[in-house]
N, C-alpha and C. Protein backbone atom coordinates (compact mmCIF):
# COMPACT_ATOMS: atom_id res chain seq x y z
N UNK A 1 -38.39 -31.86 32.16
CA UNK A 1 -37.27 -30.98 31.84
C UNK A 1 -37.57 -30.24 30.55
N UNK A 2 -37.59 -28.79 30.79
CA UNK A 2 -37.52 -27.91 29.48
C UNK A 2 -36.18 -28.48 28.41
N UNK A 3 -36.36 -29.14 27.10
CA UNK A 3 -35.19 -29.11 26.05
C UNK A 3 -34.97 -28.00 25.56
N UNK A 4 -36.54 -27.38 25.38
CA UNK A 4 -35.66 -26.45 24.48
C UNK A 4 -35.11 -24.67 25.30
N UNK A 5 -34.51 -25.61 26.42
CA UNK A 5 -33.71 -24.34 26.91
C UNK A 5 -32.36 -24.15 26.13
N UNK A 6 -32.17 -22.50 25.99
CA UNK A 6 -31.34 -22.14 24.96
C UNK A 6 -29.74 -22.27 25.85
N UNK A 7 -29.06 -23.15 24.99
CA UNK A 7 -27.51 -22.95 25.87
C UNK A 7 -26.63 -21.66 26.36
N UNK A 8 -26.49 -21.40 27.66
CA UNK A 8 -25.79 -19.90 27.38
C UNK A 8 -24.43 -20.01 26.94
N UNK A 9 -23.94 -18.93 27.25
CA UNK A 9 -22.75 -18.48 26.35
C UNK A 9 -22.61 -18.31 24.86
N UNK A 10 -21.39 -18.31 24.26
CA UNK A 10 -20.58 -18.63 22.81
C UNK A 10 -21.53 -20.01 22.35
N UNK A 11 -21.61 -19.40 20.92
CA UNK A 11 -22.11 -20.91 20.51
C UNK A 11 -20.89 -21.46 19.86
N UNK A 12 -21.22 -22.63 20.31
CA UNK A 12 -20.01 -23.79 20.23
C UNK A 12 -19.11 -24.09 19.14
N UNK A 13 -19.92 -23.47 18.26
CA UNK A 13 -19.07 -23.42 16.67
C UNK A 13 -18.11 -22.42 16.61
N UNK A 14 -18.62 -21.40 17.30
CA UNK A 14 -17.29 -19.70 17.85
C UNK A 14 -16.39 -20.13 18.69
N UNK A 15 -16.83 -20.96 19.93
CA UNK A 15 -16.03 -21.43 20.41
C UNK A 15 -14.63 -22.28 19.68
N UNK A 16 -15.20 -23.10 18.86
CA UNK A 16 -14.14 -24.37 18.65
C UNK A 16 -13.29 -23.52 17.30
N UNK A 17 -13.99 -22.40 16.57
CA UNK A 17 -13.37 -21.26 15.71
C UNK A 17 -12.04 -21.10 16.32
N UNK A 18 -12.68 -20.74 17.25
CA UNK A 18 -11.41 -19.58 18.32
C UNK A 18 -10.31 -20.61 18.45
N UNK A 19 -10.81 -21.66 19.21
CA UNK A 19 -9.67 -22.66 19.67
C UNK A 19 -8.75 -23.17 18.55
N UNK A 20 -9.13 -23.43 17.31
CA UNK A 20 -8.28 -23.45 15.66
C UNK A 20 -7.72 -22.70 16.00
N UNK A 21 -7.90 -21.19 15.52
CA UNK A 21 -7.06 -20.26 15.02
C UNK A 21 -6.25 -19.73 16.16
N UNK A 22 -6.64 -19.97 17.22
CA UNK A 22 -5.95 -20.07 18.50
C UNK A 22 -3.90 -21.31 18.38
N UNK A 23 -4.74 -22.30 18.42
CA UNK A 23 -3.81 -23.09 18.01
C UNK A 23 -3.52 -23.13 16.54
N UNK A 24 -3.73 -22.93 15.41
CA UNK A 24 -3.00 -22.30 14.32
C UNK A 24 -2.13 -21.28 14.58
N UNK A 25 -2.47 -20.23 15.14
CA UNK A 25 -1.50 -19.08 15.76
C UNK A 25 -0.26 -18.98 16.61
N UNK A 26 -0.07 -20.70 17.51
CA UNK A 26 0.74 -20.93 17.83
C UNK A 26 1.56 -21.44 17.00
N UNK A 27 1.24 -22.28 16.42
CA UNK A 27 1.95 -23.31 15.48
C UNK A 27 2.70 -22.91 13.97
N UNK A 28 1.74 -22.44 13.80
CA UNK A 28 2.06 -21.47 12.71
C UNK A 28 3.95 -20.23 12.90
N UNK A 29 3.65 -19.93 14.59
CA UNK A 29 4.34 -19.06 14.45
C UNK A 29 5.62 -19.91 15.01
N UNK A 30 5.63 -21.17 15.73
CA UNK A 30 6.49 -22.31 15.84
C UNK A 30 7.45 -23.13 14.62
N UNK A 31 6.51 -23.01 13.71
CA UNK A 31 6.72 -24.27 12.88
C UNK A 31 6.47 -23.71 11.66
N UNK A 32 6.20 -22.71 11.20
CA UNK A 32 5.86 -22.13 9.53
C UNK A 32 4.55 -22.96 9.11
N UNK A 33 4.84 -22.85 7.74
CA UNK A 33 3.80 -23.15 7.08
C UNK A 33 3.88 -24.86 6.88
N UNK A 34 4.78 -25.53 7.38
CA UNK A 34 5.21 -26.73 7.47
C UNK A 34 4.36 -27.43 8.06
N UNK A 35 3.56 -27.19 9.19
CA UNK A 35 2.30 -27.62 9.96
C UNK A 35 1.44 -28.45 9.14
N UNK A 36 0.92 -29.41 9.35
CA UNK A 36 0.02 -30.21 9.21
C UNK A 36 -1.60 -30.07 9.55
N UNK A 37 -2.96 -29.82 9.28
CA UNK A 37 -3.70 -30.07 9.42
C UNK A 37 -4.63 -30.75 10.56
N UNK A 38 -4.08 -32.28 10.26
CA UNK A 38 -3.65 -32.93 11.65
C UNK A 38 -3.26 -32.56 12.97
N UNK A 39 -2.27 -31.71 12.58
CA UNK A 39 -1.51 -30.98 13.96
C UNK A 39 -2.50 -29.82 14.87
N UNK A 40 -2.53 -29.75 13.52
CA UNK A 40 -3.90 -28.03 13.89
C UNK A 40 -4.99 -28.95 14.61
N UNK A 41 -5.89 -29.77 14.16
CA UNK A 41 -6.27 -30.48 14.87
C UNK A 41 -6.05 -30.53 16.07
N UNK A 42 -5.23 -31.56 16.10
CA UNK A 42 -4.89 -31.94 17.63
C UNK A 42 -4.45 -30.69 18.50
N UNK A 43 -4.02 -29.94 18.25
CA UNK A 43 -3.57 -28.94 19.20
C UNK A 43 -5.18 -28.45 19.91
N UNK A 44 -5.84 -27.87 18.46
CA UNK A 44 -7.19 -27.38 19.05
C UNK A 44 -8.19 -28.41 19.72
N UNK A 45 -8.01 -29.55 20.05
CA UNK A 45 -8.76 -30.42 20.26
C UNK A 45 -10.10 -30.94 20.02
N UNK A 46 -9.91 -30.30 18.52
CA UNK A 46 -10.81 -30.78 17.51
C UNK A 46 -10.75 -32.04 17.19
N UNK A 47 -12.00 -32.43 16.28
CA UNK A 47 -11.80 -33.72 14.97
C UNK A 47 -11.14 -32.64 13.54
N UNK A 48 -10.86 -33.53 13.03
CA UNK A 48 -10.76 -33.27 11.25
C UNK A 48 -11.62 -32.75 11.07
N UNK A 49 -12.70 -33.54 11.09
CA UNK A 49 -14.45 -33.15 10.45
C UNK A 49 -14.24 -31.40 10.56
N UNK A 50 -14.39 -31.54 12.67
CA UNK A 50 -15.00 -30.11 12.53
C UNK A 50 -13.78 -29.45 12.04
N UNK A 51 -12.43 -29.56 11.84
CA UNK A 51 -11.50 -28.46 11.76
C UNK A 51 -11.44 -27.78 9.91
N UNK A 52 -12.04 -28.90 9.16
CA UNK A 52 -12.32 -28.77 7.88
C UNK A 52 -13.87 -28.37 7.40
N UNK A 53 -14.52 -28.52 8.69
CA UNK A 53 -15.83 -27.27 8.44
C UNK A 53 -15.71 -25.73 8.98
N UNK A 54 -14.83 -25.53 9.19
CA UNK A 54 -14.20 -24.45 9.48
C UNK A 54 -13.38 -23.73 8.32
N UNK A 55 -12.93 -24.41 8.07
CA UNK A 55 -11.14 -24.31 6.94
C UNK A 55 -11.20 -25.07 6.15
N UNK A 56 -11.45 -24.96 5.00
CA UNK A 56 -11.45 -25.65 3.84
C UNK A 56 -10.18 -26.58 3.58
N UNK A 57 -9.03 -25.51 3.84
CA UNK A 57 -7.71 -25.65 3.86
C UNK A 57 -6.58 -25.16 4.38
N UNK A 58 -5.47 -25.53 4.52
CA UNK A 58 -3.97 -25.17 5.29
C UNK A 58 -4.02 -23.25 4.58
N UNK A 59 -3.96 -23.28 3.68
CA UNK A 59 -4.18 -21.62 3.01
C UNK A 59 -5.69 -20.68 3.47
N UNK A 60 -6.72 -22.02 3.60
CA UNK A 60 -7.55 -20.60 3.86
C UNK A 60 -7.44 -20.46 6.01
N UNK A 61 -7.34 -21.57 6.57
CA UNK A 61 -6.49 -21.22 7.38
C UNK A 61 -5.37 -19.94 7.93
N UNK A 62 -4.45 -19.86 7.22
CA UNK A 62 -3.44 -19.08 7.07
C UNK A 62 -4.17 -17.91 6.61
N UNK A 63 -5.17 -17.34 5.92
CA UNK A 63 -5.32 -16.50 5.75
C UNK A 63 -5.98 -15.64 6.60
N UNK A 64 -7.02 -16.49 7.81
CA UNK A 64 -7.56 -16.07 8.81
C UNK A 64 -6.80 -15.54 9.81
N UNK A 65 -5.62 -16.78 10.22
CA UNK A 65 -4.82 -16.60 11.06
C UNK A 65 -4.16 -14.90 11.02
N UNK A 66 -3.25 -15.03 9.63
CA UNK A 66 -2.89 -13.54 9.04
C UNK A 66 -3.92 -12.35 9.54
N UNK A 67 -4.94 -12.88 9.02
CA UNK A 67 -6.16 -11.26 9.30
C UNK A 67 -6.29 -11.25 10.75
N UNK A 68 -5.92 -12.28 11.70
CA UNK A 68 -6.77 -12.00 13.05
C UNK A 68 -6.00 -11.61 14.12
N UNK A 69 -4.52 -11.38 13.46
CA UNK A 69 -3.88 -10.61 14.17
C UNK A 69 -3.18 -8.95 12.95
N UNK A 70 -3.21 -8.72 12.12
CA UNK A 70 -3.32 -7.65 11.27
C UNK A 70 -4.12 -6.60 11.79
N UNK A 71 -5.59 -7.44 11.95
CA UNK A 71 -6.60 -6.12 12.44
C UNK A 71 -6.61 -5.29 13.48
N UNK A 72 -5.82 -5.78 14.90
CA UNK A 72 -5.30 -5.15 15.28
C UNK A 72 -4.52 -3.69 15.26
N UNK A 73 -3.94 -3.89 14.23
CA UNK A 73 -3.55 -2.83 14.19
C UNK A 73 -4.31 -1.60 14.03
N UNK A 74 -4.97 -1.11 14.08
CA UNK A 74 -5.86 0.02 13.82
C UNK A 74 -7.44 -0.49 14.77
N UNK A 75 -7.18 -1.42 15.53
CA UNK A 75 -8.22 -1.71 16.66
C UNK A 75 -8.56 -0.55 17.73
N UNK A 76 -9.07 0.05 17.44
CA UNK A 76 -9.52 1.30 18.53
C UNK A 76 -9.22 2.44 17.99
N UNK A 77 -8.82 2.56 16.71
CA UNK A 77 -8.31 4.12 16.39
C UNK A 77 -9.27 4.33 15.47
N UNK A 78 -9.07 5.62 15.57
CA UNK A 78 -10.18 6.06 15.35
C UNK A 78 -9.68 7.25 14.42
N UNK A 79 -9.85 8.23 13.11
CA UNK A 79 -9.40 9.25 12.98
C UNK A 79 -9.41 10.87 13.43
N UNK A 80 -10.78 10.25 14.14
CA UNK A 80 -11.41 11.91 14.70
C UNK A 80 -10.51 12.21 16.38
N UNK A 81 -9.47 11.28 16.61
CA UNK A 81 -8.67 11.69 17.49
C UNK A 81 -7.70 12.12 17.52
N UNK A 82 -6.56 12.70 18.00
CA UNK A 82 -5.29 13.59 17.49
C UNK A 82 -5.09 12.79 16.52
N UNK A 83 -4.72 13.15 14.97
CA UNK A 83 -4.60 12.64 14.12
C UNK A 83 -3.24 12.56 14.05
N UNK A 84 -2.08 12.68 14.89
CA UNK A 84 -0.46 12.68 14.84
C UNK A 84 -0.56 11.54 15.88
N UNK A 85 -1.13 11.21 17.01
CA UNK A 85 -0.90 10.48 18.04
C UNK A 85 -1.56 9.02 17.58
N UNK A 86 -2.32 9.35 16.84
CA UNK A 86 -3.06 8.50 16.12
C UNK A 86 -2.18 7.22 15.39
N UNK A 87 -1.44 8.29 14.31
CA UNK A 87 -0.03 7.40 13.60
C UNK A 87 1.01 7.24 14.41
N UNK A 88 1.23 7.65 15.55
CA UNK A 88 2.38 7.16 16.51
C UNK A 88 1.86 6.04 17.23
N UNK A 89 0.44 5.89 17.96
CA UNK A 89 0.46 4.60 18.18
C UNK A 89 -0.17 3.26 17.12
N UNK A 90 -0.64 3.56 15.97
CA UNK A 90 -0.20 2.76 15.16
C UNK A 90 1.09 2.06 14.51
N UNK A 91 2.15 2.92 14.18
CA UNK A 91 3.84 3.26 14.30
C UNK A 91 4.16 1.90 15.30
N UNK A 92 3.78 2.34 16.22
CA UNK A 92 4.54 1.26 17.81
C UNK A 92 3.75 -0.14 17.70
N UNK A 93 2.30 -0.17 17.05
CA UNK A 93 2.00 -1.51 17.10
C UNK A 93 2.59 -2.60 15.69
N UNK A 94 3.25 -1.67 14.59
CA UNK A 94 3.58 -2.32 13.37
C UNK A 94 4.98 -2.59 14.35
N UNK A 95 5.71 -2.01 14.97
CA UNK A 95 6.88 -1.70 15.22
C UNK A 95 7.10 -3.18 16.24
N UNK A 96 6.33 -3.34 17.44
CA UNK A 96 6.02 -4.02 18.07
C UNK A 96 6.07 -5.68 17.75
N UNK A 97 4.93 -5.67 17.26
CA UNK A 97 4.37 -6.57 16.04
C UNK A 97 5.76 -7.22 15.62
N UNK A 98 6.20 -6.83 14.55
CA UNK A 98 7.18 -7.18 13.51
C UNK A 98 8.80 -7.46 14.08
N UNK A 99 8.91 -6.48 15.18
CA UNK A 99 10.00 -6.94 15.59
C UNK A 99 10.29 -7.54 16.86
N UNK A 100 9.17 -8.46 17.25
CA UNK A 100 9.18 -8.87 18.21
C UNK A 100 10.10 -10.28 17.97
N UNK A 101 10.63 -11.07 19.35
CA UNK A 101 11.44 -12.00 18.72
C UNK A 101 10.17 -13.30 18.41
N UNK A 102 9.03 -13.50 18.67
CA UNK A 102 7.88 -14.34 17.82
C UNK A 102 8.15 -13.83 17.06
N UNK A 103 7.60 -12.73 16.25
CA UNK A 103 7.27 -11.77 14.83
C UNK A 103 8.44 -12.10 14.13
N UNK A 104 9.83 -12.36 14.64
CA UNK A 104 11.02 -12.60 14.18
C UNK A 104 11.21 -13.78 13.57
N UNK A 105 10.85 -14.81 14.49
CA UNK A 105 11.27 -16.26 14.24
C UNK A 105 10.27 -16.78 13.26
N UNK A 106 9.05 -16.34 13.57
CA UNK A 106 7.44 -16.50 11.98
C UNK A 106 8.45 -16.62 10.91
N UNK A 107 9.07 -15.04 10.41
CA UNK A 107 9.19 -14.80 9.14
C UNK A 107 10.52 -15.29 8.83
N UNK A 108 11.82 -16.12 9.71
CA UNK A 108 12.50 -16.67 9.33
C UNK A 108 12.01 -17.61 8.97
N UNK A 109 11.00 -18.54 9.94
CA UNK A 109 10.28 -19.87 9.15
C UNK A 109 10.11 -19.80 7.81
N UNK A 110 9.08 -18.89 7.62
CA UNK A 110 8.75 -18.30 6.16
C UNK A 110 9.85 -18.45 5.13
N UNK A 111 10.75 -17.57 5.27
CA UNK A 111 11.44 -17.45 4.39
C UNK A 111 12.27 -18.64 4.00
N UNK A 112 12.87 -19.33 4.97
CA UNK A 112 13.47 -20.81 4.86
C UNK A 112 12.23 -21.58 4.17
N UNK A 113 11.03 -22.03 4.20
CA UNK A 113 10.13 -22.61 3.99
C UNK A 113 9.68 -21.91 2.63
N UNK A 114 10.23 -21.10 1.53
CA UNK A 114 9.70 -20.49 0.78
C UNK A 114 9.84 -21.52 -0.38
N UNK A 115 10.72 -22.36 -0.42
CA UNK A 115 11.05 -23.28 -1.53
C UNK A 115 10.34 -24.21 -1.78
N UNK A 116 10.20 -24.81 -0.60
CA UNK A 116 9.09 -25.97 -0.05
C UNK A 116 7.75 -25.66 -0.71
N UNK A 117 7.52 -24.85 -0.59
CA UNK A 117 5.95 -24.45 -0.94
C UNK A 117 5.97 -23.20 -1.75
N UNK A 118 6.22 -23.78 -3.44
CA UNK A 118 6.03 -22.59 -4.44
C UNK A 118 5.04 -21.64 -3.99
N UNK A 119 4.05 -21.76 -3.60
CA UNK A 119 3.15 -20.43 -3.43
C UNK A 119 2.90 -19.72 -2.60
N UNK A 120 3.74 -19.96 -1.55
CA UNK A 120 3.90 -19.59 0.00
C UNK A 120 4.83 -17.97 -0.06
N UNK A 121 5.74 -17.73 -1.11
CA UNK A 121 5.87 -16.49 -1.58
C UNK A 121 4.78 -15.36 -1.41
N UNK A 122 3.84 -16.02 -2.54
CA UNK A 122 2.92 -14.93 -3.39
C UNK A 122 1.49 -14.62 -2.27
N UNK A 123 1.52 -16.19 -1.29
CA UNK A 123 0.32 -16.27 -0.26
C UNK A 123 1.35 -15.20 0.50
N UNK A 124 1.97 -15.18 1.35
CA UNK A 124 2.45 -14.25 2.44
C UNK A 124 2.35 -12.62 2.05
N UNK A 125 3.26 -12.10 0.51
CA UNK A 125 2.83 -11.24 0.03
C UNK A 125 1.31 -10.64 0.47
N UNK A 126 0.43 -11.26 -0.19
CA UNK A 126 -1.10 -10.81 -0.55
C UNK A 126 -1.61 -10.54 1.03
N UNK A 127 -1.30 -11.39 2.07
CA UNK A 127 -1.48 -11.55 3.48
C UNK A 127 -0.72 -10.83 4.38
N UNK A 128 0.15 -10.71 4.04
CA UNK A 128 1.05 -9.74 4.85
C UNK A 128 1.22 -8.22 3.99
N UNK A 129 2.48 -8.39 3.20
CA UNK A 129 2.57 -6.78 2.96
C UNK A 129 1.77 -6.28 2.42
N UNK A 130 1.18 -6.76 1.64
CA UNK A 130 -0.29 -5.93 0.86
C UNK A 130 -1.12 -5.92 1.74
N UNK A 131 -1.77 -6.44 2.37
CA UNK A 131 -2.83 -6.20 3.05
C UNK A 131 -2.59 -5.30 4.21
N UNK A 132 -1.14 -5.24 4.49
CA UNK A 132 -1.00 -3.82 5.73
C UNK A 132 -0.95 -2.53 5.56
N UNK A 133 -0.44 -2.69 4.06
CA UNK A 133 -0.53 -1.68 3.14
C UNK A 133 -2.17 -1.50 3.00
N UNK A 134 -3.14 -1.75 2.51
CA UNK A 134 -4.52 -1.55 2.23
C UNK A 134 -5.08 -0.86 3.56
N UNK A 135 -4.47 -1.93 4.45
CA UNK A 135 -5.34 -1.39 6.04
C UNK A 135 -4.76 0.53 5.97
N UNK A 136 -3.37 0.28 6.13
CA UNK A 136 -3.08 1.86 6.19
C UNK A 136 -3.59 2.87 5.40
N UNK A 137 -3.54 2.22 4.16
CA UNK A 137 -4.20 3.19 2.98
C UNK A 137 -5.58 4.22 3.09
N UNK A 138 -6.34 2.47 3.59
CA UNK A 138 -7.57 3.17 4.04
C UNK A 138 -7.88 4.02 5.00
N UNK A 139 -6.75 3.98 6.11
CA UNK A 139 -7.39 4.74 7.40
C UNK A 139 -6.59 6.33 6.84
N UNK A 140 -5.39 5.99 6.09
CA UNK A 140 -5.38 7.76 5.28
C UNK A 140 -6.06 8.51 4.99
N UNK A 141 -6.53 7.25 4.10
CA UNK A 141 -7.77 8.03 3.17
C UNK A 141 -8.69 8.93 4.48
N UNK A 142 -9.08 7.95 5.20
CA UNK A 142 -9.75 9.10 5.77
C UNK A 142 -9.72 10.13 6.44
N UNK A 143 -7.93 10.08 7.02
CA UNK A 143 -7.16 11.14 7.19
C UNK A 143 -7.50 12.44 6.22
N UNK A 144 -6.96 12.32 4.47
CA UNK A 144 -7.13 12.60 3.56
C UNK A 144 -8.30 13.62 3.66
N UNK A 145 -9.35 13.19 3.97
CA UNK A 145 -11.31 13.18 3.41
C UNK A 145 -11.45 14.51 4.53
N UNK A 146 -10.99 14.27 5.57
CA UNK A 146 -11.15 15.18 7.05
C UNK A 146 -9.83 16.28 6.73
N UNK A 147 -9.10 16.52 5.82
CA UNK A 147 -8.47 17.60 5.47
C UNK A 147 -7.08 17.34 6.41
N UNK A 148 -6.66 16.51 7.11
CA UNK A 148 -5.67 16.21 8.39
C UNK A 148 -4.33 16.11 6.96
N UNK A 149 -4.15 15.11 5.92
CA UNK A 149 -3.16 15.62 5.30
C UNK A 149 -3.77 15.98 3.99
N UNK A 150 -2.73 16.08 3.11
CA UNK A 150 -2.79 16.50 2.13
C UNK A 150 -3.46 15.22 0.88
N UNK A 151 -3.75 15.37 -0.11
CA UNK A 151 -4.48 14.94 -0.99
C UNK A 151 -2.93 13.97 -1.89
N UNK A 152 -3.46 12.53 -1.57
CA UNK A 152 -2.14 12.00 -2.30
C UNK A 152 -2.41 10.46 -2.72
N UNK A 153 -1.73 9.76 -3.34
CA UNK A 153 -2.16 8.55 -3.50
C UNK A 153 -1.83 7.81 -2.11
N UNK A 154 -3.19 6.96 -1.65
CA UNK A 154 -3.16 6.25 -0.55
C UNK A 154 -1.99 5.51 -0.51
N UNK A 155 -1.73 4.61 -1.31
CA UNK A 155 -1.07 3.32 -1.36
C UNK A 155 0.33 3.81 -1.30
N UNK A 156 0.61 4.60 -1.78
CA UNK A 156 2.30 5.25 -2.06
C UNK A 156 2.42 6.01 -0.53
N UNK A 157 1.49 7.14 0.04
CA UNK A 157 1.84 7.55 1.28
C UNK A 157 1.88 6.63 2.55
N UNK A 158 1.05 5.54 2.31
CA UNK A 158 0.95 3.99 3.43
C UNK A 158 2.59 3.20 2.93
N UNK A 159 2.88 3.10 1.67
CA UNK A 159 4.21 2.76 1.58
C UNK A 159 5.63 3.71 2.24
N UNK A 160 5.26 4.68 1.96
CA UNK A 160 5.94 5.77 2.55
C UNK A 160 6.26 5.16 4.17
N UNK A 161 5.01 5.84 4.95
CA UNK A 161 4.56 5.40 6.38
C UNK A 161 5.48 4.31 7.06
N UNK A 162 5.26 3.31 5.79
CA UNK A 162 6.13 1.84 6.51
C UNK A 162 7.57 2.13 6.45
N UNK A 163 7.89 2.63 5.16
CA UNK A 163 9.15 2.88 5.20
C UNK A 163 9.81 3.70 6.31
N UNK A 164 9.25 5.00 6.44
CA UNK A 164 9.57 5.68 8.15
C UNK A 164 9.58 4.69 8.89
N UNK A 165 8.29 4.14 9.67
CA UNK A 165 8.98 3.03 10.57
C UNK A 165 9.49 2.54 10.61
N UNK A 166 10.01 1.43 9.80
CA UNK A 166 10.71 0.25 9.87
C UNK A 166 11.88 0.43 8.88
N UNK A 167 12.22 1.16 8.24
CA UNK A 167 13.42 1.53 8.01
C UNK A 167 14.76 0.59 7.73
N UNK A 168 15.85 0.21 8.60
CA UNK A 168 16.78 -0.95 8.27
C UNK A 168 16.09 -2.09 9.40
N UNK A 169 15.84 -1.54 10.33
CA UNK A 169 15.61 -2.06 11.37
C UNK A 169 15.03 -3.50 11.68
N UNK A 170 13.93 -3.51 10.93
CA UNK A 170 13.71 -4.86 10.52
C UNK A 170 14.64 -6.38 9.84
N UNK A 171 14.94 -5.67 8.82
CA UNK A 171 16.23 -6.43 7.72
C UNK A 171 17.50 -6.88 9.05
N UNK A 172 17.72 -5.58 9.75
CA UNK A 172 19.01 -5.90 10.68
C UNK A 172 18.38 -7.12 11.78
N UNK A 173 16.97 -7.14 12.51
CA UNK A 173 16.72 -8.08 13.21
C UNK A 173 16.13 -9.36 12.74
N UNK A 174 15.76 -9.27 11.30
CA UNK A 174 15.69 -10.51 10.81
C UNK A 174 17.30 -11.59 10.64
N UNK A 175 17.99 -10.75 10.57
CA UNK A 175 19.50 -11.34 9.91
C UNK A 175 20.46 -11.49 11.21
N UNK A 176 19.43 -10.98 12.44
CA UNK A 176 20.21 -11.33 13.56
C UNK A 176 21.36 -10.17 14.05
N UNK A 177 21.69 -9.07 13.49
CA UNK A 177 22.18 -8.15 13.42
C UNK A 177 22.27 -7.02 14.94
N UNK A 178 21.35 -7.36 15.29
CA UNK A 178 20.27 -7.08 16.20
C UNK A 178 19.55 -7.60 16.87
N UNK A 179 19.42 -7.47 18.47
CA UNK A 179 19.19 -8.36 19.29
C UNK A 179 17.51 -7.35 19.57
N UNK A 180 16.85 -7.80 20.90
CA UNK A 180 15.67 -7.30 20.70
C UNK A 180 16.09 -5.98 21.28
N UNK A 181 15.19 -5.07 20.93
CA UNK A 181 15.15 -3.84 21.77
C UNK A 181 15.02 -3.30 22.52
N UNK A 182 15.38 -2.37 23.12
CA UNK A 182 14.94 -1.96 24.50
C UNK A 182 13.16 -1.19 24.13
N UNK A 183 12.83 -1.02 25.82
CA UNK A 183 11.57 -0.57 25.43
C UNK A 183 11.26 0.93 24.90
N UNK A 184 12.17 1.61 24.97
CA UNK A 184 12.30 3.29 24.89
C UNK A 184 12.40 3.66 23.10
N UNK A 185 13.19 2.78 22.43
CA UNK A 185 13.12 2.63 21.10
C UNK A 185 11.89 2.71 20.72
N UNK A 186 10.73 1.98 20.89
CA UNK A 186 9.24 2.02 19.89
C UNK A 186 9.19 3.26 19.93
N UNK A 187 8.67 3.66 21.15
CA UNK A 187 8.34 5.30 21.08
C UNK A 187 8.99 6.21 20.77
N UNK A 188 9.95 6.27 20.80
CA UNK A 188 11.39 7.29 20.29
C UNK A 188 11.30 7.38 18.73
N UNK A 189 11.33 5.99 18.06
CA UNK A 189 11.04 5.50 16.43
C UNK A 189 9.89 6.07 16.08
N UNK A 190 8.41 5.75 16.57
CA UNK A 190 7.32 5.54 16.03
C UNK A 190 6.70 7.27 15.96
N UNK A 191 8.05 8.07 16.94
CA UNK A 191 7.27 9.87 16.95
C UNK A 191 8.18 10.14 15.98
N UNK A 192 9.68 10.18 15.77
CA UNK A 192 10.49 10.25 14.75
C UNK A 192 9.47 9.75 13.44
N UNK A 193 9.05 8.76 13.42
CA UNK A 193 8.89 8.41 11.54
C UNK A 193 7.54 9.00 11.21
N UNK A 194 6.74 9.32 12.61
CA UNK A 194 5.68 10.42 11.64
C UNK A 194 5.72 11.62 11.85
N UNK A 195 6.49 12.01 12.73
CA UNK A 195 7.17 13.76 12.55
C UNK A 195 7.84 13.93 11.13
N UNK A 196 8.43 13.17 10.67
CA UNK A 196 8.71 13.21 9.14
C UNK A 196 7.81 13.03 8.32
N UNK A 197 7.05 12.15 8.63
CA UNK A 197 5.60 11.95 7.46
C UNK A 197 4.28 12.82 7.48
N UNK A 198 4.41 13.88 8.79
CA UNK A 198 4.23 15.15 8.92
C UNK A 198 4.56 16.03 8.35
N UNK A 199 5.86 16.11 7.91
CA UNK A 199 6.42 17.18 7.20
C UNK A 199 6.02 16.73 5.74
N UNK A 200 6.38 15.74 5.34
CA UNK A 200 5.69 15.10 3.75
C UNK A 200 4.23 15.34 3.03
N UNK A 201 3.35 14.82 4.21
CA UNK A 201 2.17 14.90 3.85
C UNK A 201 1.04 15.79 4.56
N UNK A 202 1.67 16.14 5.67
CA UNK A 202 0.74 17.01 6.25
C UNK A 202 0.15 18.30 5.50
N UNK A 203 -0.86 19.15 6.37
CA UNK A 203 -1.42 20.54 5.05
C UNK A 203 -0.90 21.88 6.08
């Protein structure tokens, strides 16, 4: 028997990656930041060993988890395509995303769970709103560079951006105010808040 035949597929370390943050991603969005290690474990049907050669820790965990659904957002876009249709279906995936009733129930965890864990504030911050902010910033910028808008500070027109979308809308379905949406809303919202951010920043 040949040994050193090469195994096909995923190597097994990508594999058992996936299956963590797989099951972190559930749990996480079940249970907050309250989750256990252990738990993560067992869900992924890992050991400890391997789930801590992976993840140092419950935070650097969480931070993967955070990025590996974030990146998404700007997954396939591209700027050299209608640069208005561009921010409308970005628009619908923040929109999507955030006010979904998962996306909903996460950030009540969160916020109930903020006491519990002094640094679970300042971690969500850096992981969430800042970093969606950066993602947008950057893909301006290159909006910006290609002459599509006008010349402005990234970070303030990506703050802008969010603000068009999400507007009360969020605050009202976090607080329950608001039940989920129909499907005609994203798209209705997401051409509304950059037809205005058209008029702001466009040339």
């Amino acid at each position: 028997m040949n040994t050193s035949t090469a195994k096909r597929g995923r190597p097994v370390s990508l594999e058992k990656r996936e299956a963590i943050l797989k099951a972190a991603s559930r749990l996480f969005s079940e249970k907050g930041y309250a989750i256990s290690m252990d738990e993560i474990a067992s869900e992924a049907g890992v050991s400890k060993q391997t789930l801590y050669g992976h993840f140092s820790n419950k935070e650097t965990l969480f931070r993967a988890y955070a990025a590996s659904w974030k990146s998404f957002y700007l997954e396939g876009i591209e700027p050299s395509h209608d640069p208005w249709m561009t921010l409308e279906v970005l628009a619908q995936r923040v929109l999507r995303k955030l006010l979904s009733e998962k996306g909903v129930m996460a950030h009540r965890l969160l916020i109930q769970q903020s006491p519990q864990f002094p640094d679970l504030a300042k971690l969500h911050d850096e992981v969430g709103p800042c970093h969606s902010l950066a993602l947008v910033a950057a893909h301006l910028r290159q909006m910006m560079d290609r002459k599509l808008l006008r010349e402005a500070d990234t970070m303030q027109a990506a703050e802008d951006f969010f603000g068009l979308v999400m507007g009360q809308v969020r605050v009202r379905r976090l607080f329950g105010g608001i039940g989920e949406l129909p499907e005609e809303f994203y798209g209705k919202r997401a051409h509304h808040a950059v037809d205005v951010f058209r008029r702001a920043y466009g040339v």
